[in-house]
PDB file of N, CA and C in Angstrom:
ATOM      1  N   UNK A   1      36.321 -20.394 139.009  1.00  0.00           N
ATOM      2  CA  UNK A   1      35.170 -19.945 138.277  1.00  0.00           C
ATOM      3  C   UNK A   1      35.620 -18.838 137.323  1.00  0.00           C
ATOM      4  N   UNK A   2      35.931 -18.920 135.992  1.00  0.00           N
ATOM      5  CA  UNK A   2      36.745 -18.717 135.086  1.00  0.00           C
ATOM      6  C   UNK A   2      35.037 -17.518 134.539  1.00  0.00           C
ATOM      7  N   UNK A   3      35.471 -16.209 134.048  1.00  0.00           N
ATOM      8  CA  UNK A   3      34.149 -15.882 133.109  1.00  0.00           C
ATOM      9  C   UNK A   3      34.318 -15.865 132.055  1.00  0.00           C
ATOM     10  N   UNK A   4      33.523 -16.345 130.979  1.00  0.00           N
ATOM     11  CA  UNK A   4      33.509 -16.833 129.832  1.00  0.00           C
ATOM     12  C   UNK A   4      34.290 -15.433 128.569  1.00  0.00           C
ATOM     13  N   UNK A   5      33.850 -14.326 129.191  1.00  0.00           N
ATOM     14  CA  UNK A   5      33.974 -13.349 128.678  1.00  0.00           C
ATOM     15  C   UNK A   5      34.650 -12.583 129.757  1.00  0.00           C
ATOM     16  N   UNK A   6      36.025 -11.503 128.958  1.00  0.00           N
ATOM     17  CA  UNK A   6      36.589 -10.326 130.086  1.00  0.00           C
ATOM     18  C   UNK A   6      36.759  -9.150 130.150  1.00  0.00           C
ATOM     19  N   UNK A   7      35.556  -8.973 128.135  1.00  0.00           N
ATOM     20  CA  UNK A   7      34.960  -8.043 128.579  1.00  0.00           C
ATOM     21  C   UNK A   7      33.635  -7.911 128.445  1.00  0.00           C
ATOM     22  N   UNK A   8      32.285  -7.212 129.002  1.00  0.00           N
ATOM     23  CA  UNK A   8      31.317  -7.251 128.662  1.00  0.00           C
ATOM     24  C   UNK A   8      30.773  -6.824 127.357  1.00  0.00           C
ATOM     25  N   UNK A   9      31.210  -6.143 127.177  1.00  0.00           N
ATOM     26  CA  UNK A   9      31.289  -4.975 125.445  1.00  0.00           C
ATOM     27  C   UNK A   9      31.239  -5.824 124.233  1.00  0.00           C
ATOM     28  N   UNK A  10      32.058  -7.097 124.778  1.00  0.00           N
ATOM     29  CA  UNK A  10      32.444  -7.921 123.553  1.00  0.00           C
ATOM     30  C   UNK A  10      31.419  -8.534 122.803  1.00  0.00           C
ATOM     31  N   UNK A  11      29.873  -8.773 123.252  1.00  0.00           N
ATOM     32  CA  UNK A  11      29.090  -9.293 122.909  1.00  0.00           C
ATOM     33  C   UNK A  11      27.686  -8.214 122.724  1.00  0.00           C
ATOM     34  N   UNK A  12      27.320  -7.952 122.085  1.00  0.00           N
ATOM     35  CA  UNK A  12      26.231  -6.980 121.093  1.00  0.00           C
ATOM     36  C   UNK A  12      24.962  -7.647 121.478  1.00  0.00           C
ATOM     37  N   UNK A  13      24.950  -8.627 120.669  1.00  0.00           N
ATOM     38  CA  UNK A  13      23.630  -9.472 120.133  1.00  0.00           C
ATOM     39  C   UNK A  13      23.688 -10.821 119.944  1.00  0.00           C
ATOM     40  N   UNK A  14      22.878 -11.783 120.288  1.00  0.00           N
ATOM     41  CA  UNK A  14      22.504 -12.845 120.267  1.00  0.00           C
ATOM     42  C   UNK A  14      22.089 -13.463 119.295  1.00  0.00           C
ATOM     43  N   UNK A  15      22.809 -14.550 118.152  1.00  0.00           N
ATOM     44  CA  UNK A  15      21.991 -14.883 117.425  1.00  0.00           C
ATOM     45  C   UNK A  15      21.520 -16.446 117.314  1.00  0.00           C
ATOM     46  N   UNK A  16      19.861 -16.025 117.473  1.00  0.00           N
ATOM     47  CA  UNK A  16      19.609 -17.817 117.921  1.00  0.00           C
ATOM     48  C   UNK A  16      20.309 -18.834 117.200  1.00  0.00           C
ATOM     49  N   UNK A  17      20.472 -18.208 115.821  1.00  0.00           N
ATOM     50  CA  UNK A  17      20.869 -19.523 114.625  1.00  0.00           C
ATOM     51  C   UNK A  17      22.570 -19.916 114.586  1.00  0.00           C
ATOM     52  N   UNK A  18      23.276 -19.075 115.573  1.00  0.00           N
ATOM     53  CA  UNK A  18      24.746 -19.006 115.948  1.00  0.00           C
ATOM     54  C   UNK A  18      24.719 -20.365 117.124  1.00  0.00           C
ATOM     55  N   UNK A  19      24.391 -21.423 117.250  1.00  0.00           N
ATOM     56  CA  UNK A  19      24.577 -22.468 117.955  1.00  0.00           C
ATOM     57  C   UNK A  19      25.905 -23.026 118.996  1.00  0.00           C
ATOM     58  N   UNK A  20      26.804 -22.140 117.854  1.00  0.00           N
ATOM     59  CA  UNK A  20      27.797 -22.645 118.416  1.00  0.00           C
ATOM     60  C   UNK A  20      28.492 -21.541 119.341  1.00  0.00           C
ATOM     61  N   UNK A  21      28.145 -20.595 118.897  1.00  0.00           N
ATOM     62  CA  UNK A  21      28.811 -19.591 120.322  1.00  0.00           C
ATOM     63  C   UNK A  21      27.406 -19.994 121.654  1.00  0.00           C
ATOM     64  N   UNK A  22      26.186 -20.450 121.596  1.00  0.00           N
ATOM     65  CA  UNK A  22      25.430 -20.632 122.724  1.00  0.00           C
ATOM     66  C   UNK A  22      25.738 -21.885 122.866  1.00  0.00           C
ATOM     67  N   UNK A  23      26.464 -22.895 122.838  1.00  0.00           N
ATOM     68  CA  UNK A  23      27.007 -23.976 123.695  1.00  0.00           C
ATOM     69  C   UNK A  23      28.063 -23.378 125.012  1.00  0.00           C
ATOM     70  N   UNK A  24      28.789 -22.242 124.055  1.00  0.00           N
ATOM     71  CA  UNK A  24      29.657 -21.962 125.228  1.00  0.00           C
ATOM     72  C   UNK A  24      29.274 -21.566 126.346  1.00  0.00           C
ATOM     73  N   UNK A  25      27.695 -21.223 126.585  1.00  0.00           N
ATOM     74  CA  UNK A  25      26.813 -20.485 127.597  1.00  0.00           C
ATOM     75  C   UNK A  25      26.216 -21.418 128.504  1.00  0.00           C
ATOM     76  N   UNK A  26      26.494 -22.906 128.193  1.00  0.00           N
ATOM     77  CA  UNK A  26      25.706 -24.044 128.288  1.00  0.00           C
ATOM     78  C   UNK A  26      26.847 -24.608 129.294  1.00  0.00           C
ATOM     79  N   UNK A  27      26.509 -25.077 130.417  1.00  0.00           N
ATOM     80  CA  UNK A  27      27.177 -26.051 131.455  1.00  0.00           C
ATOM     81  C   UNK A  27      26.969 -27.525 130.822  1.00  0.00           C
ATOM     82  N   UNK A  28      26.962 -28.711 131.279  1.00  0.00           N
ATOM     83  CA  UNK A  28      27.518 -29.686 130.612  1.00  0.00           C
ATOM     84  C   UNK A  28      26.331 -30.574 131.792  1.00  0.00           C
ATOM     85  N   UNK A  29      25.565 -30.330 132.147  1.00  0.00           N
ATOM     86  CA  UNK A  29      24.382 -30.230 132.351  1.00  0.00           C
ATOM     87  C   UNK A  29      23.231 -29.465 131.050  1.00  0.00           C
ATOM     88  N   UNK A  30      23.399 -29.211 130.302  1.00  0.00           N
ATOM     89  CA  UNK A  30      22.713 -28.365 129.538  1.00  0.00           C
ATOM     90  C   UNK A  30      21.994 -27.399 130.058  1.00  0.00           C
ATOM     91  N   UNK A  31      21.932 -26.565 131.401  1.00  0.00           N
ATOM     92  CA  UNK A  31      21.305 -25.458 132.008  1.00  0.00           C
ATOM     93  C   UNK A  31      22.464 -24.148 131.853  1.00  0.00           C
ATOM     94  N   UNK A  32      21.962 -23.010 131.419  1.00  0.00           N
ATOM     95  CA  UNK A  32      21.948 -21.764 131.125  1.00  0.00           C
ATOM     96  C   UNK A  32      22.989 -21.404 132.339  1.00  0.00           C
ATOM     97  N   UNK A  33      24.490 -20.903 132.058  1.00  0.00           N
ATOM     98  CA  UNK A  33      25.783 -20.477 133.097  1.00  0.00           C
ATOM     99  C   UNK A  33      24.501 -19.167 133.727  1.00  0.00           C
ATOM    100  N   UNK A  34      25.144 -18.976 134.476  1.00  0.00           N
ATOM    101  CA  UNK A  34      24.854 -17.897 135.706  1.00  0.00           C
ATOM    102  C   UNK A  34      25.469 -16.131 135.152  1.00  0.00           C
ATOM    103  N   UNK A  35      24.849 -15.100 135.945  1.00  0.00           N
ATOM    104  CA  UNK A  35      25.544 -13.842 135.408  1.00  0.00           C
ATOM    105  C   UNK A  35      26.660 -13.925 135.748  1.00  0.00           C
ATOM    106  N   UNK A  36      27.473 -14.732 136.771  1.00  0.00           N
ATOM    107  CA  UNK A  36      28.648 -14.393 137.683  1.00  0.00           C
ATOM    108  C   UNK A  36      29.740 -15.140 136.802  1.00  0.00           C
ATOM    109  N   UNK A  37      29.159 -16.368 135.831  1.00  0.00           N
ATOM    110  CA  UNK A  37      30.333 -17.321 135.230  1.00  0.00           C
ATOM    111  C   UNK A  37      30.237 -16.298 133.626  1.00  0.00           C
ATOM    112  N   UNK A  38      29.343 -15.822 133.524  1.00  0.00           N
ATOM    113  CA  UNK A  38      29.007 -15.348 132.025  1.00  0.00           C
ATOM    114  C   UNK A  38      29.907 -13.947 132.099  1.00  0.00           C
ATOM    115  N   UNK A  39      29.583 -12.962 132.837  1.00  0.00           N
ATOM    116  CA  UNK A  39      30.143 -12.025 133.051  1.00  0.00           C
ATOM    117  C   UNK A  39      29.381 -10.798 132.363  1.00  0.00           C
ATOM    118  N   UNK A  40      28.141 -11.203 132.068  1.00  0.00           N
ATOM    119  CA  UNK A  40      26.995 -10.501 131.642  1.00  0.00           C
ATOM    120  C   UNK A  40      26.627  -9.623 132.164  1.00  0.00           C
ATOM    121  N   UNK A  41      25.846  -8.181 132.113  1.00  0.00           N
ATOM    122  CA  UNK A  41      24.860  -7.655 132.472  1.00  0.00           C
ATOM    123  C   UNK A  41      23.795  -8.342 132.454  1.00  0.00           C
ATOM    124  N   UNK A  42      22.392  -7.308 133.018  1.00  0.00           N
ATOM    125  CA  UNK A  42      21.278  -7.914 132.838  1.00  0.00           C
ATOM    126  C   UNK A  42      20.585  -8.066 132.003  1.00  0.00           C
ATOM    127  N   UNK A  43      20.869  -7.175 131.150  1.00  0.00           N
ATOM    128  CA  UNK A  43      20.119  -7.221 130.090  1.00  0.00           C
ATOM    129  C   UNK A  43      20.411  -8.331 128.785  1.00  0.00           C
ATOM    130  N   UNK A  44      22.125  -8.205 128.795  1.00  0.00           N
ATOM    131  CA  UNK A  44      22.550  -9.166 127.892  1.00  0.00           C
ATOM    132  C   UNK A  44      22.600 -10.576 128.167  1.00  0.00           C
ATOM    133  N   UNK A  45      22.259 -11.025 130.242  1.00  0.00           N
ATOM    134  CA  UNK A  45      22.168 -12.028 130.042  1.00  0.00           C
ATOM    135  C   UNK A  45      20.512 -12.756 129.759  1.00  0.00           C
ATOM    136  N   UNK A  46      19.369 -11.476 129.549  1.00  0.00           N
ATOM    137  CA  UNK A  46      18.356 -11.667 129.170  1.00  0.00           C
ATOM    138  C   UNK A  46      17.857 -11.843 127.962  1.00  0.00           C
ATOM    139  N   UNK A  47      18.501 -11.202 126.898  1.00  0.00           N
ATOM    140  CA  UNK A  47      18.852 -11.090 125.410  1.00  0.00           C
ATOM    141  C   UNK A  47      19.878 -12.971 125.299  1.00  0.00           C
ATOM    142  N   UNK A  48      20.563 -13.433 125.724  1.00  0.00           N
ATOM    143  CA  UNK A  48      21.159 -14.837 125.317  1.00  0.00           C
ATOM    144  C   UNK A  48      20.141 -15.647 126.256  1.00  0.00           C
ATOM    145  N   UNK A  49      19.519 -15.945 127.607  1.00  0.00           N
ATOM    146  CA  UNK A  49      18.783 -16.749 127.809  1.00  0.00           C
ATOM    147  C   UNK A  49      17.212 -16.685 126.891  1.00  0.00           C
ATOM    148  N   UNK A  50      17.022 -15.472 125.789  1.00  0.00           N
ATOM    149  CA  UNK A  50      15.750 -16.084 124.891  1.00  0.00           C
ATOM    150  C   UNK A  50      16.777 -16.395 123.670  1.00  0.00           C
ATOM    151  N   UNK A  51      17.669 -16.137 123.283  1.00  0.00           N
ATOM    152  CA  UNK A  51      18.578 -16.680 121.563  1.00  0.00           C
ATOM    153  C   UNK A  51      18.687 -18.096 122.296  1.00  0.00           C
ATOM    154  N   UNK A  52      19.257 -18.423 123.765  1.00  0.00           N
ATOM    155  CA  UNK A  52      18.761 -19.770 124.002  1.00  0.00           C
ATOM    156  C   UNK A  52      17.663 -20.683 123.752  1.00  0.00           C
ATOM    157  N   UNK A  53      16.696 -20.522 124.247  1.00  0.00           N
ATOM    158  CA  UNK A  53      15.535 -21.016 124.219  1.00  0.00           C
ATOM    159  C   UNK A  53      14.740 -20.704 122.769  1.00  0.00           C
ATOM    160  N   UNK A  54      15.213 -19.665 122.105  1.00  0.00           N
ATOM    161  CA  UNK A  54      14.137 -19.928 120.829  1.00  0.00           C
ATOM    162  C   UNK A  54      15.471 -21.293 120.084  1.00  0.00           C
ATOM    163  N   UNK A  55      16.760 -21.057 120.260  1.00  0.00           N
ATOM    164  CA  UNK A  55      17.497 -22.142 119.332  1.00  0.00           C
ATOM    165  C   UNK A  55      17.165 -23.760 119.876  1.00  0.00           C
ATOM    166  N   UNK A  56      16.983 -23.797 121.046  1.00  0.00           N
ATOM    167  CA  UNK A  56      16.192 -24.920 121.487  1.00  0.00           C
ATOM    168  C   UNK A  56      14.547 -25.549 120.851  1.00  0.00           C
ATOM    169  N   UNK A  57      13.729 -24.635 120.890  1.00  0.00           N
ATOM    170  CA  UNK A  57      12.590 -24.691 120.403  1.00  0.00           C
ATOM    171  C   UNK A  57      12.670 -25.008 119.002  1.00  0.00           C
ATOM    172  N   UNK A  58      13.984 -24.633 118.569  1.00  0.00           N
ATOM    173  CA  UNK A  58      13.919 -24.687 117.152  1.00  0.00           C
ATOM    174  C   UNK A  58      14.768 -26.098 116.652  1.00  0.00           C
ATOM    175  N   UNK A  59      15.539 -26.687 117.759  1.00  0.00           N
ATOM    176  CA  UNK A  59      16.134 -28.098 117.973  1.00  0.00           C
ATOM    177  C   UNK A  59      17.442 -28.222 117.186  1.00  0.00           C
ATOM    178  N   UNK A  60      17.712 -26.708 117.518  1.00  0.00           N
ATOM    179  CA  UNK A  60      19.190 -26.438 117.190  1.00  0.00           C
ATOM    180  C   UNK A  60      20.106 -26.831 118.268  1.00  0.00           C
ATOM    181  N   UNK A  61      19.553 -26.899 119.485  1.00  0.00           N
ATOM    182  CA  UNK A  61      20.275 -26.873 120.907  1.00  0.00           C
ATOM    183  C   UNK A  61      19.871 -27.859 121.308  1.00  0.00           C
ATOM    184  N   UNK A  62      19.940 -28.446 122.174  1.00  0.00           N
ATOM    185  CA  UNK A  62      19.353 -29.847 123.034  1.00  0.00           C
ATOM    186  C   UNK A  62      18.898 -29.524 124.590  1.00  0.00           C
ATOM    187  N   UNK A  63      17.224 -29.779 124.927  1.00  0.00           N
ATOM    188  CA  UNK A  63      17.180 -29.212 126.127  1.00  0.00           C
ATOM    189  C   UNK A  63      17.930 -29.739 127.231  1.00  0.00           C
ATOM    190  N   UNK A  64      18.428 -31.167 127.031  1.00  0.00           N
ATOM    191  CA  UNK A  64      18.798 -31.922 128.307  1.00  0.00           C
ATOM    192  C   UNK A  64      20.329 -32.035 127.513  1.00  0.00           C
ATOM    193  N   UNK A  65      21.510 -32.418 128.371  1.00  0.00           N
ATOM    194  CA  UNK A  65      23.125 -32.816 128.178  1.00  0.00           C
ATOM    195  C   UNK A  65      22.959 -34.245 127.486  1.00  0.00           C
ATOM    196  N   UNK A  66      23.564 -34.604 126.522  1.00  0.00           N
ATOM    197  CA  UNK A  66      23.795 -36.056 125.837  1.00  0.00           C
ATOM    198  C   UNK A  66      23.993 -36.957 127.359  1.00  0.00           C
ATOM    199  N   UNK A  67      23.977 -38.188 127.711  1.00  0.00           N
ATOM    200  CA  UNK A  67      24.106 -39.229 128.746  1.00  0.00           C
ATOM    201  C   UNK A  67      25.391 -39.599 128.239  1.00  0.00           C
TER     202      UNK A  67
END
């Protein structure tokens, strides 16, 4: 269980319209990695699970994994 990030610092801000750094957040299932694989705080992993979901809403992201 590898964390995506090694350091926390490295990531500021979330931007919904950045698609391609929030795939990397994305299991292959399309459900939202965990704080423990992300390596997040709480706050920052609360700040990327809404840049998630608004880039979804916006059908930048895909809610379900391709078949």
């Amino acid at each position: 269980m590898a964390k995506i990030f090694k350091h926390r610092s490295d990531v500021a801000y979330f931007d919904y319209k950045d698609y391609k750094t929030l795939q990397r957040y994305l299991n292959v299932y399309g459900q939202i990695e965990t704080r423990k694989k992300t390596g997040l705080n709480e706050a920052q992993q609360r700040r990327l699970a809404r840049a998630i979901k608004r880039a979804r809403h916006l059908a930048l992201l895909s809610f379900v994994a391709n078949s």
